[in-house]
C-alpha atoms as a PDB file:
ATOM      1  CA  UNK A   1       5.472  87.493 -32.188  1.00  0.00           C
ATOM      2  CA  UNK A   2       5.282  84.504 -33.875  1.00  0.00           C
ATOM      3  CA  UNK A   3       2.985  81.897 -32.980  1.00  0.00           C
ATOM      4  CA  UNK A   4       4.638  78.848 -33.029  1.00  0.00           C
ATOM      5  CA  UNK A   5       3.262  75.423 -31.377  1.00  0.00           C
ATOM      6  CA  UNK A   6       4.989  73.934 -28.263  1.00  0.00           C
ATOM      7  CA  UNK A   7       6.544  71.483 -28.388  1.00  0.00           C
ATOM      8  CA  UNK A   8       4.836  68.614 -27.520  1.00  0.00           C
ATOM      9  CA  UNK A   9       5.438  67.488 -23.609  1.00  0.00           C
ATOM     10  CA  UNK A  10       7.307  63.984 -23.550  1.00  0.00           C
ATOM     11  CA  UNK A  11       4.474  61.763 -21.925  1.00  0.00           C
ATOM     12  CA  UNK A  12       7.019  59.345 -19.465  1.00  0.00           C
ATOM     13  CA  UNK A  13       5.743  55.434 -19.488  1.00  0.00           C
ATOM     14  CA  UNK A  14       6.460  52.824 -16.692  1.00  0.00           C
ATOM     15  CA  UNK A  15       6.249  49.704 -17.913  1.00  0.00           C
ATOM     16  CA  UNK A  16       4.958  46.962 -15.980  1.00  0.00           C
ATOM     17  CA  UNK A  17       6.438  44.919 -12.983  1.00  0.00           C
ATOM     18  CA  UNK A  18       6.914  41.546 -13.917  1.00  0.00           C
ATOM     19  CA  UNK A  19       4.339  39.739 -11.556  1.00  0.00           C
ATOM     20  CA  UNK A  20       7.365  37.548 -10.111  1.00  0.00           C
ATOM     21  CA  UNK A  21       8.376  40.920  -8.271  1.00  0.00           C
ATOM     22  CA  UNK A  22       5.297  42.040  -6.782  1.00  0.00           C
ATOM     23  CA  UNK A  23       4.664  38.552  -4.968  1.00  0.00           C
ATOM     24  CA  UNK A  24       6.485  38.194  -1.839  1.00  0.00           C
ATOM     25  CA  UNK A  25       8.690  34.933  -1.183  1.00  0.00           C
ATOM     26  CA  UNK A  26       6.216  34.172   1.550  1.00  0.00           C
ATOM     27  CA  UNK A  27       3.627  32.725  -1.215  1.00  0.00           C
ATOM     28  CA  UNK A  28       5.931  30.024  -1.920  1.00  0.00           C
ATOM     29  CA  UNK A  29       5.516  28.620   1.680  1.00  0.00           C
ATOM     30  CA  UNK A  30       1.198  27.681   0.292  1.00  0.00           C
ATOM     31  CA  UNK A  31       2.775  26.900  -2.761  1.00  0.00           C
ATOM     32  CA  UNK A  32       5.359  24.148  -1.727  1.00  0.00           C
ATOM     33  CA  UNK A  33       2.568  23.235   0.940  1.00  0.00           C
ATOM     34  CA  UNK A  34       0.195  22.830  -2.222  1.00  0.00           C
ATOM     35  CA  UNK A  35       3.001  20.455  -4.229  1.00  0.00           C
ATOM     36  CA  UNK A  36       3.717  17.974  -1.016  1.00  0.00           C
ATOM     37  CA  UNK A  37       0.296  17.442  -0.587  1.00  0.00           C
ATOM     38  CA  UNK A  38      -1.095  16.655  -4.132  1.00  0.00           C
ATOM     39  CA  UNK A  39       1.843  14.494  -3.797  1.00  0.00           C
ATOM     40  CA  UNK A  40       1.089  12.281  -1.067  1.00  0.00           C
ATOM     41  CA  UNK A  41      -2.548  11.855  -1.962  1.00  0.00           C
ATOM     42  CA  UNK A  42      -1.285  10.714  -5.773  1.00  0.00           C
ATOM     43  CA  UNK A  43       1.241   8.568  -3.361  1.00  0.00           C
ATOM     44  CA  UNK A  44      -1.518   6.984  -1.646  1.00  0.00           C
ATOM     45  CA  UNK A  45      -3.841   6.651  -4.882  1.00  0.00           C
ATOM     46  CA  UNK A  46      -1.444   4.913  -6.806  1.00  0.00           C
ATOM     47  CA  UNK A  47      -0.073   2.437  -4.331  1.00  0.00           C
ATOM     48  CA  UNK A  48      -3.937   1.228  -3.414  1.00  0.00           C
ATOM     49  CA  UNK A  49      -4.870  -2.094  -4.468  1.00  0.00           C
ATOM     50  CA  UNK A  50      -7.277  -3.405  -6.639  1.00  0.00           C
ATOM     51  CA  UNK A  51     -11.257  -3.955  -5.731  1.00  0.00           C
ATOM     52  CA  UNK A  52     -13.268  -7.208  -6.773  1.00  0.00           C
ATOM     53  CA  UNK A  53     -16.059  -8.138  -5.717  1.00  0.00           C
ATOM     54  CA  UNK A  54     -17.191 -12.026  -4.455  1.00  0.00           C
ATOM     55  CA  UNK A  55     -20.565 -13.356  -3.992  1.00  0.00           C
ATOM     56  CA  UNK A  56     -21.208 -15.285  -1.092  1.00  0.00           C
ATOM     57  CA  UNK A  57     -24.882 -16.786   0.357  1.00  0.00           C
ATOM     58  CA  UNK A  58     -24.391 -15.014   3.504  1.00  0.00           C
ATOM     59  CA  UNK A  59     -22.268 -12.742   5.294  1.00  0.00           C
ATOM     60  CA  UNK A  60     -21.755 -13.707   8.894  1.00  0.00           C
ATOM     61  CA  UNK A  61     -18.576 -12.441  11.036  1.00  0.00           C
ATOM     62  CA  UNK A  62     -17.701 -10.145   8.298  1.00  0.00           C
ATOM     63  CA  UNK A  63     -17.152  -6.588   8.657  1.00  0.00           C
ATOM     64  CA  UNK A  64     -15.714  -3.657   6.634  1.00  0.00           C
ATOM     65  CA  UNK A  65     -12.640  -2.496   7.304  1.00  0.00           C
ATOM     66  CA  UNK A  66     -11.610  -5.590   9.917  1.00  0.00           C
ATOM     67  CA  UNK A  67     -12.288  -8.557   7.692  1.00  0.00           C
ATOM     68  CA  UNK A  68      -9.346  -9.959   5.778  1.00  0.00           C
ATOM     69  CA  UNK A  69      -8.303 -11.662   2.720  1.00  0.00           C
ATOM     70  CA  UNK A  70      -5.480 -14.073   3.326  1.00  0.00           C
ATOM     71  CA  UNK A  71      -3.707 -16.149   0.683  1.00  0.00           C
ATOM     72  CA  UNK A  72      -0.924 -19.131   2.492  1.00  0.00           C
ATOM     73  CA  UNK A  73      -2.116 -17.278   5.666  1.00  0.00           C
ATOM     74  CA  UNK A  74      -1.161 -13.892   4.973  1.00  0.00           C
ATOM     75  CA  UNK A  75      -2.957 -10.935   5.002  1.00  0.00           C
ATOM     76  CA  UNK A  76      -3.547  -9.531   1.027  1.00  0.00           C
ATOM     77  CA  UNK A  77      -6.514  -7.293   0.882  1.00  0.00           C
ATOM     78  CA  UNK A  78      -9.090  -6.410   3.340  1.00  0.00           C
ATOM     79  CA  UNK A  79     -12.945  -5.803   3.577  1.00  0.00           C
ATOM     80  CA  UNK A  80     -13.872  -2.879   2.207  1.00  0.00           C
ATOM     81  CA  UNK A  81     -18.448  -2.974   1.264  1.00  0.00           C
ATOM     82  CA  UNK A  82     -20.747  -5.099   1.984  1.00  0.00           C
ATOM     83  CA  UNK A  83     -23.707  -5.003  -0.043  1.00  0.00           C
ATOM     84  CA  UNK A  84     -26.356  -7.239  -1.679  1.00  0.00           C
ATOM     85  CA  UNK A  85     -26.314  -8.791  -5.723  1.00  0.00           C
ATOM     86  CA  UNK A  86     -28.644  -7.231  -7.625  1.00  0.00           C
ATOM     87  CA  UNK A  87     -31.687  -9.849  -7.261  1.00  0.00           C
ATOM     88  CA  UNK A  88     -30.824  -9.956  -3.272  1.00  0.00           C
ATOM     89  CA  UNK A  89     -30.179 -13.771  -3.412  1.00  0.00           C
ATOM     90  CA  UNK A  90     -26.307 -13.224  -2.523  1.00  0.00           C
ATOM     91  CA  UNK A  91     -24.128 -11.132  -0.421  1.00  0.00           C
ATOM     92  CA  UNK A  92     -21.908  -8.944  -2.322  1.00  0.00           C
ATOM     93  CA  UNK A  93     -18.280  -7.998  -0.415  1.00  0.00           C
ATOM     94  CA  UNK A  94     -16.074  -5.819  -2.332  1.00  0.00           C
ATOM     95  CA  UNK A  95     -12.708  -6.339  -1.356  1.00  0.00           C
ATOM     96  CA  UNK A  96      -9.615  -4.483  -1.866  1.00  0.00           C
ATOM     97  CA  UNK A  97      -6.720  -6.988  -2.917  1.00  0.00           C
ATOM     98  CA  UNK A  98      -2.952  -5.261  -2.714  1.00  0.00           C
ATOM     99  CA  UNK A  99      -1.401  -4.237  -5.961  1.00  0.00           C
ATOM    100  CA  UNK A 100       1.046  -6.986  -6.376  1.00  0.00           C
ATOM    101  CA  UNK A 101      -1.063  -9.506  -5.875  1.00  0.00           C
ATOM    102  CA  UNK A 102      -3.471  -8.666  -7.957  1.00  0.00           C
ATOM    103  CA  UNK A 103      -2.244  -9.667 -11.213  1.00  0.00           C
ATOM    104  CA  UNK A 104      -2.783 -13.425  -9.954  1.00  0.00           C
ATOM    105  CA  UNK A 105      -6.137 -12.923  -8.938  1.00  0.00           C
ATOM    106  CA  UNK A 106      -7.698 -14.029 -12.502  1.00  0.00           C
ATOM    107  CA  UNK A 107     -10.411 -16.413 -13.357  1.00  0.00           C
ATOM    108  CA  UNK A 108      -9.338 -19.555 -12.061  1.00  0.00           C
ATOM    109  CA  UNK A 109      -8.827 -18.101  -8.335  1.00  0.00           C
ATOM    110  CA  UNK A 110     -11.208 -19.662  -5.362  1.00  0.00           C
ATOM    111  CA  UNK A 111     -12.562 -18.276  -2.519  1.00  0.00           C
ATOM    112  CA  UNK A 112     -14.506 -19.305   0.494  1.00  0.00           C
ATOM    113  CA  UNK A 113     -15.164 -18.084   4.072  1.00  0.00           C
ATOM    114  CA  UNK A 114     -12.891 -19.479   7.131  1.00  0.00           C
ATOM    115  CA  UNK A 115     -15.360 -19.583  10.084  1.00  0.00           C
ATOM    116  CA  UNK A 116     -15.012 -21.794  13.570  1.00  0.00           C
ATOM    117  CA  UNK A 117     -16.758 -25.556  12.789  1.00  0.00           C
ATOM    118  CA  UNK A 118     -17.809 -28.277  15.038  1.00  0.00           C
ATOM    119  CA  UNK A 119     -18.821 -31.376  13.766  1.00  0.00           C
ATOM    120  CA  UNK A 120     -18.874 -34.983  14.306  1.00  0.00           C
ATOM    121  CA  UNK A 121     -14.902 -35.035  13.232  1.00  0.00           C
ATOM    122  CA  UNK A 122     -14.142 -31.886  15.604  1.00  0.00           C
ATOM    123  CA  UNK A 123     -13.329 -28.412  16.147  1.00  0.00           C
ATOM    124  CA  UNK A 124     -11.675 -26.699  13.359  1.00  0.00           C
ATOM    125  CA  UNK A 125     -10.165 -23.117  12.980  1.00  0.00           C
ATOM    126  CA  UNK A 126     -11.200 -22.238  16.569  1.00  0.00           C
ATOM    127  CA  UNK A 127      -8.372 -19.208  15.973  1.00  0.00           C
ATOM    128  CA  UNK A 128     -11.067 -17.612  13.988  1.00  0.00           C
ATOM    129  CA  UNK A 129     -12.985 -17.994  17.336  1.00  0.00           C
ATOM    130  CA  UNK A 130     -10.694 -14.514  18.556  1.00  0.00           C
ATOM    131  CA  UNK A 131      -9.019 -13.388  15.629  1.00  0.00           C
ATOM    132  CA  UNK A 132     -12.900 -13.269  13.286  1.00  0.00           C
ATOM    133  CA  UNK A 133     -13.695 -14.523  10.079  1.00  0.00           C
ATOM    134  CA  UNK A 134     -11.807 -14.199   7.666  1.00  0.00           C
ATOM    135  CA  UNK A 135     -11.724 -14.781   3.384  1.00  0.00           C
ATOM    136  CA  UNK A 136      -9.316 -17.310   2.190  1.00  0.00           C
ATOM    137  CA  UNK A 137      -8.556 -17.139  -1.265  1.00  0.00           C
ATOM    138  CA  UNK A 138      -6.252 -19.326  -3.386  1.00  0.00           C
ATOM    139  CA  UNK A 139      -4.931 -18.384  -6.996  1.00  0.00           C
ATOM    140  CA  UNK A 140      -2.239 -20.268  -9.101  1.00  0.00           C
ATOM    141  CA  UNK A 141       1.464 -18.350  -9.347  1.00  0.00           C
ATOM    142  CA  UNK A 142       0.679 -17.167 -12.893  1.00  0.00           C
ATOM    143  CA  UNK A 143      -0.638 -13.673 -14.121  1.00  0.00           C
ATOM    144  CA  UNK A 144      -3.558 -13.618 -16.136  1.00  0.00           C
ATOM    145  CA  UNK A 145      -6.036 -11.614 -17.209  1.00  0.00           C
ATOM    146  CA  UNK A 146      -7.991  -9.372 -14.668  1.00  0.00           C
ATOM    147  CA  UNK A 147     -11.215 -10.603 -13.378  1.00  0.00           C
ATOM    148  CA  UNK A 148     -12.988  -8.183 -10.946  1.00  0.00           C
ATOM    149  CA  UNK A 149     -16.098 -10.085 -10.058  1.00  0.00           C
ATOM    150  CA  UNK A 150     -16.103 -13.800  -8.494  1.00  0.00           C
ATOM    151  CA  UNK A 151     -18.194 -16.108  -6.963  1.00  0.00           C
ATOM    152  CA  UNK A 152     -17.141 -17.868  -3.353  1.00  0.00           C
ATOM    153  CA  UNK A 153     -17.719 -21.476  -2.320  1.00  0.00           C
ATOM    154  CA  UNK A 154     -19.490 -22.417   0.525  1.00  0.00           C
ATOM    155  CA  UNK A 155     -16.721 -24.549   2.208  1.00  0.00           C
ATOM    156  CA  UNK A 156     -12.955 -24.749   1.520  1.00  0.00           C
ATOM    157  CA  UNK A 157     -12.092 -27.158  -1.386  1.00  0.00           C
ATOM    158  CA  UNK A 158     -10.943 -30.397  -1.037  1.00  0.00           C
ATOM    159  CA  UNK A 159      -7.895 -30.044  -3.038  1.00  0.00           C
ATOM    160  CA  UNK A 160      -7.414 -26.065  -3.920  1.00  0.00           C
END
């Protein structure tokens, strides 16, 4: 008898699934939900407006969220804060001003307050009477360069 070793045993490997097989095709269902989602909300991000701030001595008939900033009478931002400067001597409004308008909005823009008057002349703006106050603003047709913080003037200008 001879003593020879065995031979050795073949040891038999696997390798590896690749992980695309072991996931079922019901992940992609989270997955696309995941994609639409991160979508809209970059969507809605990027087609928000820009927010300035304007300094006014009070704040009367304004109100987040309702109060509006029109330019020729049309609606181009809105009311978003209403706060105080930082010595508490003005009223600070930050308002949200839509993205293609804003590049207009630069240093030689105005704006004042559009309440209901009566004085010795008359009754003006009584429409603000129902529809609220509202923030009238009035910029030239050129871009220039951003400004985010203004100052508003107590009473419309004679001559914007």
């Amino acid at each position: 008898m001879t003593n020879s070793p065995e031979p050795a045993k073949l040891v038999k490997t696997t390798a590896p699934n690749p992980i695309w097989t072991r996931l079922s095709v019901i992940w992609l269902v989270p997955l696309l939900a995941l994609a639409i989602t991160l979508g809209v909300a970059w969507k809605s991000y990027s087609d928000r407006g820009v927010l300035i701030e304007i300094d006014f001595a009070d704040a009367t008939g304004i109100r987040p969220g309702e109060t509006t900033l029109k330019f020729r009478e049309v609606d181009v931002g809105h009311v978003e804060t209403v706060g105080f400067s930082e010595n508490l001597s003005n009223v600070r409004l930050g308002v949200r001003v839509n993205k293609d308008v804003a590049p207009f909005v630069d240093a030689d823009a105005l704006f004042w307050l559009v309440r209901p008057e009566v004085t010795t002349q008359g009754i003006s703006r009584l429409d603000t009477v129902l529809s609220g106050t509202f923030i009238e603003g009035f910029w030239d047709a050129e871009p220039g360069a951003p400004q985010s913080r203004f100052t508003g003037l107590a009473r419309a200008p004679l001559a914007p």
